[in-house]
C-alpha atoms as a PDB file:
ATOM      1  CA  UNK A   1     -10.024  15.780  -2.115  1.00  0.00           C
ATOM      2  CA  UNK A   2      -9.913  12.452  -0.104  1.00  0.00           C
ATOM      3  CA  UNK A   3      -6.258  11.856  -1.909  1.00  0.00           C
ATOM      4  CA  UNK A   4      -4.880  15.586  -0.842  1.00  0.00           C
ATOM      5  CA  UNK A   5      -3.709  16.056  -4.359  1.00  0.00           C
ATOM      6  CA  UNK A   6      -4.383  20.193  -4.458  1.00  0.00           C
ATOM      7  CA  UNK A   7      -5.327  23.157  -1.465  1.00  0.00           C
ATOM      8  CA  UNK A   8      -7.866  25.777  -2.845  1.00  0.00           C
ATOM      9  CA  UNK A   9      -6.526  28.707  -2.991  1.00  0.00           C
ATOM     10  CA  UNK A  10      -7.156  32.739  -4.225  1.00  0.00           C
ATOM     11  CA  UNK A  11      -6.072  33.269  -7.622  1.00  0.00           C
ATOM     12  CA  UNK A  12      -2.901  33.915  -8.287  1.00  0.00           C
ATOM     13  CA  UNK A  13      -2.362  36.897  -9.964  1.00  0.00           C
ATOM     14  CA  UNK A  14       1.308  36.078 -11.604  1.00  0.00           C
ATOM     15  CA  UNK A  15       1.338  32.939 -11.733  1.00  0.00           C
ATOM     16  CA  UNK A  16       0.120  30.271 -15.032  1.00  0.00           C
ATOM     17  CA  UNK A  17      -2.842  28.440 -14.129  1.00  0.00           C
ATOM     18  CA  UNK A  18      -2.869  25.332 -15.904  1.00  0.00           C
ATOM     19  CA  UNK A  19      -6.369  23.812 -17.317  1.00  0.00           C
ATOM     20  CA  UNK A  20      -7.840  20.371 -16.947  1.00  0.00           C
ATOM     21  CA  UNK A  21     -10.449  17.976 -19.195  1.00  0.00           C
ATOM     22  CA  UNK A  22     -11.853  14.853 -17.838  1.00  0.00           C
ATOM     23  CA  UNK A  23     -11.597  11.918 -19.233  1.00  0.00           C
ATOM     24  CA  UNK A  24     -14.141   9.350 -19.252  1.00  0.00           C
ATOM     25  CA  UNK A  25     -13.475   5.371 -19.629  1.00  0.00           C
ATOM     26  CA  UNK A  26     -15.763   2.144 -20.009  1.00  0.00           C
ATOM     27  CA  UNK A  27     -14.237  -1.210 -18.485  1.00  0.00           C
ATOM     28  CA  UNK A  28     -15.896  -4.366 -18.945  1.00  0.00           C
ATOM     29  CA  UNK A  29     -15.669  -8.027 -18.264  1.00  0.00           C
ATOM     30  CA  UNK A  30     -14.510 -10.733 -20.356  1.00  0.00           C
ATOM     31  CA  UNK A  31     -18.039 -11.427 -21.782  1.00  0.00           C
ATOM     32  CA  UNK A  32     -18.612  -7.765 -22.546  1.00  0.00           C
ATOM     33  CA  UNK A  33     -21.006  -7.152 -20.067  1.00  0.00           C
ATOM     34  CA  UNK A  34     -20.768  -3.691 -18.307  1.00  0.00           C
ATOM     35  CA  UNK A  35     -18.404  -3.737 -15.416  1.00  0.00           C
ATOM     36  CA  UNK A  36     -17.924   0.189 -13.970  1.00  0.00           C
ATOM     37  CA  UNK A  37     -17.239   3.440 -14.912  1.00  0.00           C
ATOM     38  CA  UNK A  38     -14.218   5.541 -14.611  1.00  0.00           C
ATOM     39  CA  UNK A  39     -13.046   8.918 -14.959  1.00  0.00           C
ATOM     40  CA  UNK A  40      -9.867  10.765 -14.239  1.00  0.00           C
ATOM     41  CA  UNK A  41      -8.445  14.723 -14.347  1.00  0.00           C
ATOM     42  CA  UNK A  42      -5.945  14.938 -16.609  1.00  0.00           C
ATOM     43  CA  UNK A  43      -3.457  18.159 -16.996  1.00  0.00           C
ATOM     44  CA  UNK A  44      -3.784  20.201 -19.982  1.00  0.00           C
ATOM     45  CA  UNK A  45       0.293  19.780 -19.961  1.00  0.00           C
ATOM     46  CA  UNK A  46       1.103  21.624 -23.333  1.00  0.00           C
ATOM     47  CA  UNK A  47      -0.087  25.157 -21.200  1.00  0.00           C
ATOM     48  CA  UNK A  48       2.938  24.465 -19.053  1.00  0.00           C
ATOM     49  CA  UNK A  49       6.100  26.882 -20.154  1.00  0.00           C
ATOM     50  CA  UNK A  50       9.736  25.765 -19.739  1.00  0.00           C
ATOM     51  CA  UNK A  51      11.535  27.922 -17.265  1.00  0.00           C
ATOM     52  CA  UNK A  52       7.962  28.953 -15.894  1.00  0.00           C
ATOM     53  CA  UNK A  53       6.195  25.775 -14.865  1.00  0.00           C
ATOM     54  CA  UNK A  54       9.350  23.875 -15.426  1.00  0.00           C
ATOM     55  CA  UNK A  55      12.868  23.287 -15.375  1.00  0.00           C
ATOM     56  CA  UNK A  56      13.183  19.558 -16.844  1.00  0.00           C
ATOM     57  CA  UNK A  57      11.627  16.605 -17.547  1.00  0.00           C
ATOM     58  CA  UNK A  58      13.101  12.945 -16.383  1.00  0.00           C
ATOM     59  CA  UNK A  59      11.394  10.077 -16.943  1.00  0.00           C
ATOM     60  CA  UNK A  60      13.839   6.890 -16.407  1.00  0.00           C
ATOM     61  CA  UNK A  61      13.067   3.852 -18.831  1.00  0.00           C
ATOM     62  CA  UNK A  62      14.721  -0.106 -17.541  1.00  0.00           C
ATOM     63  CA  UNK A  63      17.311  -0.773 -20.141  1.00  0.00           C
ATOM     64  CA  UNK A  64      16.381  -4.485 -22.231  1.00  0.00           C
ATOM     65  CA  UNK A  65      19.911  -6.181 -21.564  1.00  0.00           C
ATOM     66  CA  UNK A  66      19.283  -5.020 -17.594  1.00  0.00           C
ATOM     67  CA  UNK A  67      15.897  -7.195 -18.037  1.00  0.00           C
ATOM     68  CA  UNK A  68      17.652  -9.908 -20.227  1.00  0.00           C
ATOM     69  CA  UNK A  69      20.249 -10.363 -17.441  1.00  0.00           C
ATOM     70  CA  UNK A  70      17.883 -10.392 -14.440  1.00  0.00           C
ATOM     71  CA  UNK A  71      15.544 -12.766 -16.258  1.00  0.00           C
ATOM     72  CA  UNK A  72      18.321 -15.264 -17.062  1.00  0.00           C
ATOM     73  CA  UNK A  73      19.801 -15.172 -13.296  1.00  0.00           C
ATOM     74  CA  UNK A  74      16.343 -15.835 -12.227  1.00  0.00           C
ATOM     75  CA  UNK A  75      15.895 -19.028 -14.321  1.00  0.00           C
ATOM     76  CA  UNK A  76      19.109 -20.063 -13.596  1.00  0.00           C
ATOM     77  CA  UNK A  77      18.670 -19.459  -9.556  1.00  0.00           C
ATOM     78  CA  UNK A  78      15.348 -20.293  -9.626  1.00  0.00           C
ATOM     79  CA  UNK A  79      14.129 -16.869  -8.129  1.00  0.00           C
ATOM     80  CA  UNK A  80      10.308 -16.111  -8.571  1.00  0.00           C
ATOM     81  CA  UNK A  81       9.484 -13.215 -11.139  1.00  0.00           C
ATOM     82  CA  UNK A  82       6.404 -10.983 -10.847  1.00  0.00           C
ATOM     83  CA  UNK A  83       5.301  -8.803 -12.983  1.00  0.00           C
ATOM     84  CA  UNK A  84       3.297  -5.848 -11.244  1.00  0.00           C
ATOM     85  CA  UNK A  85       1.169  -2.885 -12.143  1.00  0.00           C
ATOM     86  CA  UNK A  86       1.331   0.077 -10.534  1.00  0.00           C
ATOM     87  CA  UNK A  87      -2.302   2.150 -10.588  1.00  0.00           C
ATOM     88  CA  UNK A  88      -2.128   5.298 -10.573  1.00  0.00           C
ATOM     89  CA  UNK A  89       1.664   5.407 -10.161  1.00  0.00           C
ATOM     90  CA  UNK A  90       1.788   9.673 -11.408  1.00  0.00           C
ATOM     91  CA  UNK A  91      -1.066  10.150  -8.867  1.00  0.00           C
ATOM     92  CA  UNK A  92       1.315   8.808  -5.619  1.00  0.00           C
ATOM     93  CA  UNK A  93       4.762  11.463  -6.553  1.00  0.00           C
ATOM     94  CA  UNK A  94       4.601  15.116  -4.430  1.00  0.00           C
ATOM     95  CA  UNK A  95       5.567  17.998  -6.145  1.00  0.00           C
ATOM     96  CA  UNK A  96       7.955  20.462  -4.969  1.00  0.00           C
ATOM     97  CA  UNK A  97       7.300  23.079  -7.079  1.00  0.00           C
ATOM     98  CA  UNK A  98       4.018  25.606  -6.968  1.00  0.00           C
ATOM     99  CA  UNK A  99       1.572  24.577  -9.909  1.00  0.00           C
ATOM    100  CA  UNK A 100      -1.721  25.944  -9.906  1.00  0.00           C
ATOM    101  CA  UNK A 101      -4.751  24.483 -11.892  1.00  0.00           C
ATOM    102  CA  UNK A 102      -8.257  25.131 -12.341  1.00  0.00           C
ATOM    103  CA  UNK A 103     -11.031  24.009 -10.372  1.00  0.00           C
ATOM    104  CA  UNK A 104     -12.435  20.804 -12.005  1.00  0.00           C
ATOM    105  CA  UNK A 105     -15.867  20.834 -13.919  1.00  0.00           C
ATOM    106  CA  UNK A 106     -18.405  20.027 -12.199  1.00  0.00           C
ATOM    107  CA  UNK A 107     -16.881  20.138  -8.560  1.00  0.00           C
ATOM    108  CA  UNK A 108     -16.592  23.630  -8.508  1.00  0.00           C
ATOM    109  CA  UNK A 109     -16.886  24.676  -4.488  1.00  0.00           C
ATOM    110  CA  UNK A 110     -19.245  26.823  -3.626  1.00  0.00           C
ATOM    111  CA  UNK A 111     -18.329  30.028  -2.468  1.00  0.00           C
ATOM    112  CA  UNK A 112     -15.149  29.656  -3.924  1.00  0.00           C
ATOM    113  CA  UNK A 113     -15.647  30.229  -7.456  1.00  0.00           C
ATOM    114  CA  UNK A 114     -12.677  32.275  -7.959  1.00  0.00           C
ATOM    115  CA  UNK A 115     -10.319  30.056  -6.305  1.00  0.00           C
ATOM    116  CA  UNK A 116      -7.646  27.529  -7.891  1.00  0.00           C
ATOM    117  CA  UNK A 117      -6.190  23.942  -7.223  1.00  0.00           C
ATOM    118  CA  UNK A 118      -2.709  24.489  -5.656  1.00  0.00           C
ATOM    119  CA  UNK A 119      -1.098  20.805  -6.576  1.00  0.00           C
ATOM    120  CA  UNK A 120       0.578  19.198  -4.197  1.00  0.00           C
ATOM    121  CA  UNK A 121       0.861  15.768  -5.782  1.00  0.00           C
ATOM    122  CA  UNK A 122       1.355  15.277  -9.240  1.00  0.00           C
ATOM    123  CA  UNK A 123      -1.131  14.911 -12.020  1.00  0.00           C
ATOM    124  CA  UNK A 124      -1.400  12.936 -15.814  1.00  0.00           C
ATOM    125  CA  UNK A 125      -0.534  15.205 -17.602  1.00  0.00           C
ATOM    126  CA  UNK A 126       2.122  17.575 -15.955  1.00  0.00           C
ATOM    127  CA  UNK A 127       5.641  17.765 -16.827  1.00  0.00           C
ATOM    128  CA  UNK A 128       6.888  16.907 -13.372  1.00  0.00           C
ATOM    129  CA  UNK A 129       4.645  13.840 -13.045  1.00  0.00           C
ATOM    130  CA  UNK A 130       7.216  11.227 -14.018  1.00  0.00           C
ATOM    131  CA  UNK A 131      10.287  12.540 -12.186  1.00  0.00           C
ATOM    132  CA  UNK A 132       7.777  12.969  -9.311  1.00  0.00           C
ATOM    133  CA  UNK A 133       7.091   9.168  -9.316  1.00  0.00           C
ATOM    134  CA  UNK A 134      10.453   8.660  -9.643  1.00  0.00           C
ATOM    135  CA  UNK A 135      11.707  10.302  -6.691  1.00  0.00           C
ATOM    136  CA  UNK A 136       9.073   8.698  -4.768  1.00  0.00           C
ATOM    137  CA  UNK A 137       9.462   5.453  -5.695  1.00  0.00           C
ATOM    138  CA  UNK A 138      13.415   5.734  -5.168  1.00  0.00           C
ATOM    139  CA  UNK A 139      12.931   7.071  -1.518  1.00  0.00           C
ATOM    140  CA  UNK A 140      10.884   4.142  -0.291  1.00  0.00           C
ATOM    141  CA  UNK A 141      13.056   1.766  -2.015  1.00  0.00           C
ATOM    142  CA  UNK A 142      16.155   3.263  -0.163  1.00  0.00           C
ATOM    143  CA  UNK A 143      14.038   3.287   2.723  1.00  0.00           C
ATOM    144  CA  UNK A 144      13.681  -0.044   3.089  1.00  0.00           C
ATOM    145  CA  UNK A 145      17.186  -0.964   2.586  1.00  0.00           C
ATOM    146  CA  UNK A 146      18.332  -1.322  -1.342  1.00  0.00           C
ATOM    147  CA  UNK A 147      20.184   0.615  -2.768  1.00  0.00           C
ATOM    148  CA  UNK A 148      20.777   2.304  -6.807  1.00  0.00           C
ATOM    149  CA  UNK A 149      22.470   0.453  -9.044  1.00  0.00           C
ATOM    150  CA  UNK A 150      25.284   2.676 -10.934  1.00  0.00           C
ATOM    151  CA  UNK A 151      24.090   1.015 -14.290  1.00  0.00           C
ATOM    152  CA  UNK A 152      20.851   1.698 -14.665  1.00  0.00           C
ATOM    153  CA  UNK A 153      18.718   4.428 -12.511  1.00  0.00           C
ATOM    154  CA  UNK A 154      15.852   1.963 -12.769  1.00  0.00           C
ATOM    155  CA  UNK A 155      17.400  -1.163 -11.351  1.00  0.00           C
ATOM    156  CA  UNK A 156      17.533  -1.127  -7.122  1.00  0.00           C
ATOM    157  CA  UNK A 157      19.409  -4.470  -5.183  1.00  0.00           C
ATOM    158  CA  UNK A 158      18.588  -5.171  -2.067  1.00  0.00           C
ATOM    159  CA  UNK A 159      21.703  -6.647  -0.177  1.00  0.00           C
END
């Protein structure tokens, strides 16, 4: 709720309303001592139907002699590499397309029984997750002035 990720809404009649499990996680320190819990909502993604719930999937991958080549120029100019990981990076890409889910276990609103999750940002799980993150992730960078490199979809330069 806090993220905006879905509006309750009425059932919809003809349309596929996809299901959800939580999953449940453990992390702990380096000495094994308990550090925090975690859970997520995940889509139950093989209930999505192509041509239905979806049209394609993307999901770009960096090509190795991309990363070979930037990681040589770097040594060689002495740039600074960083390696980065991006939580929740499916959580951050808006959908553009209607997907409607169940209400999650245990947070079911009262009063509202009957209602489902209308998505509006993308989910583990769904389909359209990574070419959501994609086209996120492409916008900003564009945004803030690099631009695509025609070699690999992955690779943005800023000038």
């Amino acid at each position: 709720m806090k993220n905006e990720t879905w509006d309750l809404v009425p059932y919809p009649n003809e349309k596929n309303v996809i299901r959800n499990k939580w999953i449940y996680k453990v992390k702990y320190k380096s000495i094994g001592v308990n550090k925090k819990y975690k859970a997520r909502s995940v889509a139950k993604d093989f209930a999505q139907k192509y041509g239905v719930d979806y049209e394609e999937t993307f999901a770009p991958m960096e090509k190795m002699p991309i990363n070979k080549i930037i990681l040589a120029l770097s040594v060689a100019w002495g740039w600074k590499v960083f390696q980065l990981d991006v939580k929740s990076a499916f959580l951050n890409g808006d959908l553009y397309v209607e997907i409607f889910m169940n209400q999650l276990e245990g947070f079911i609103m009262e009063g509202k029984e009957a209602f489902m999750c209308k998505l509006k940002k993308s989910l583990y799980g769904l389909m359209q997750a990574p070419k959501a993150r994609y086209k996120k992730i492409s916008r900003y960078f564009v945004d803030i002035g690099f631009f695509k490199c025609c070699f690999d979809f992955d690779l943005y330069v800023l000038n």
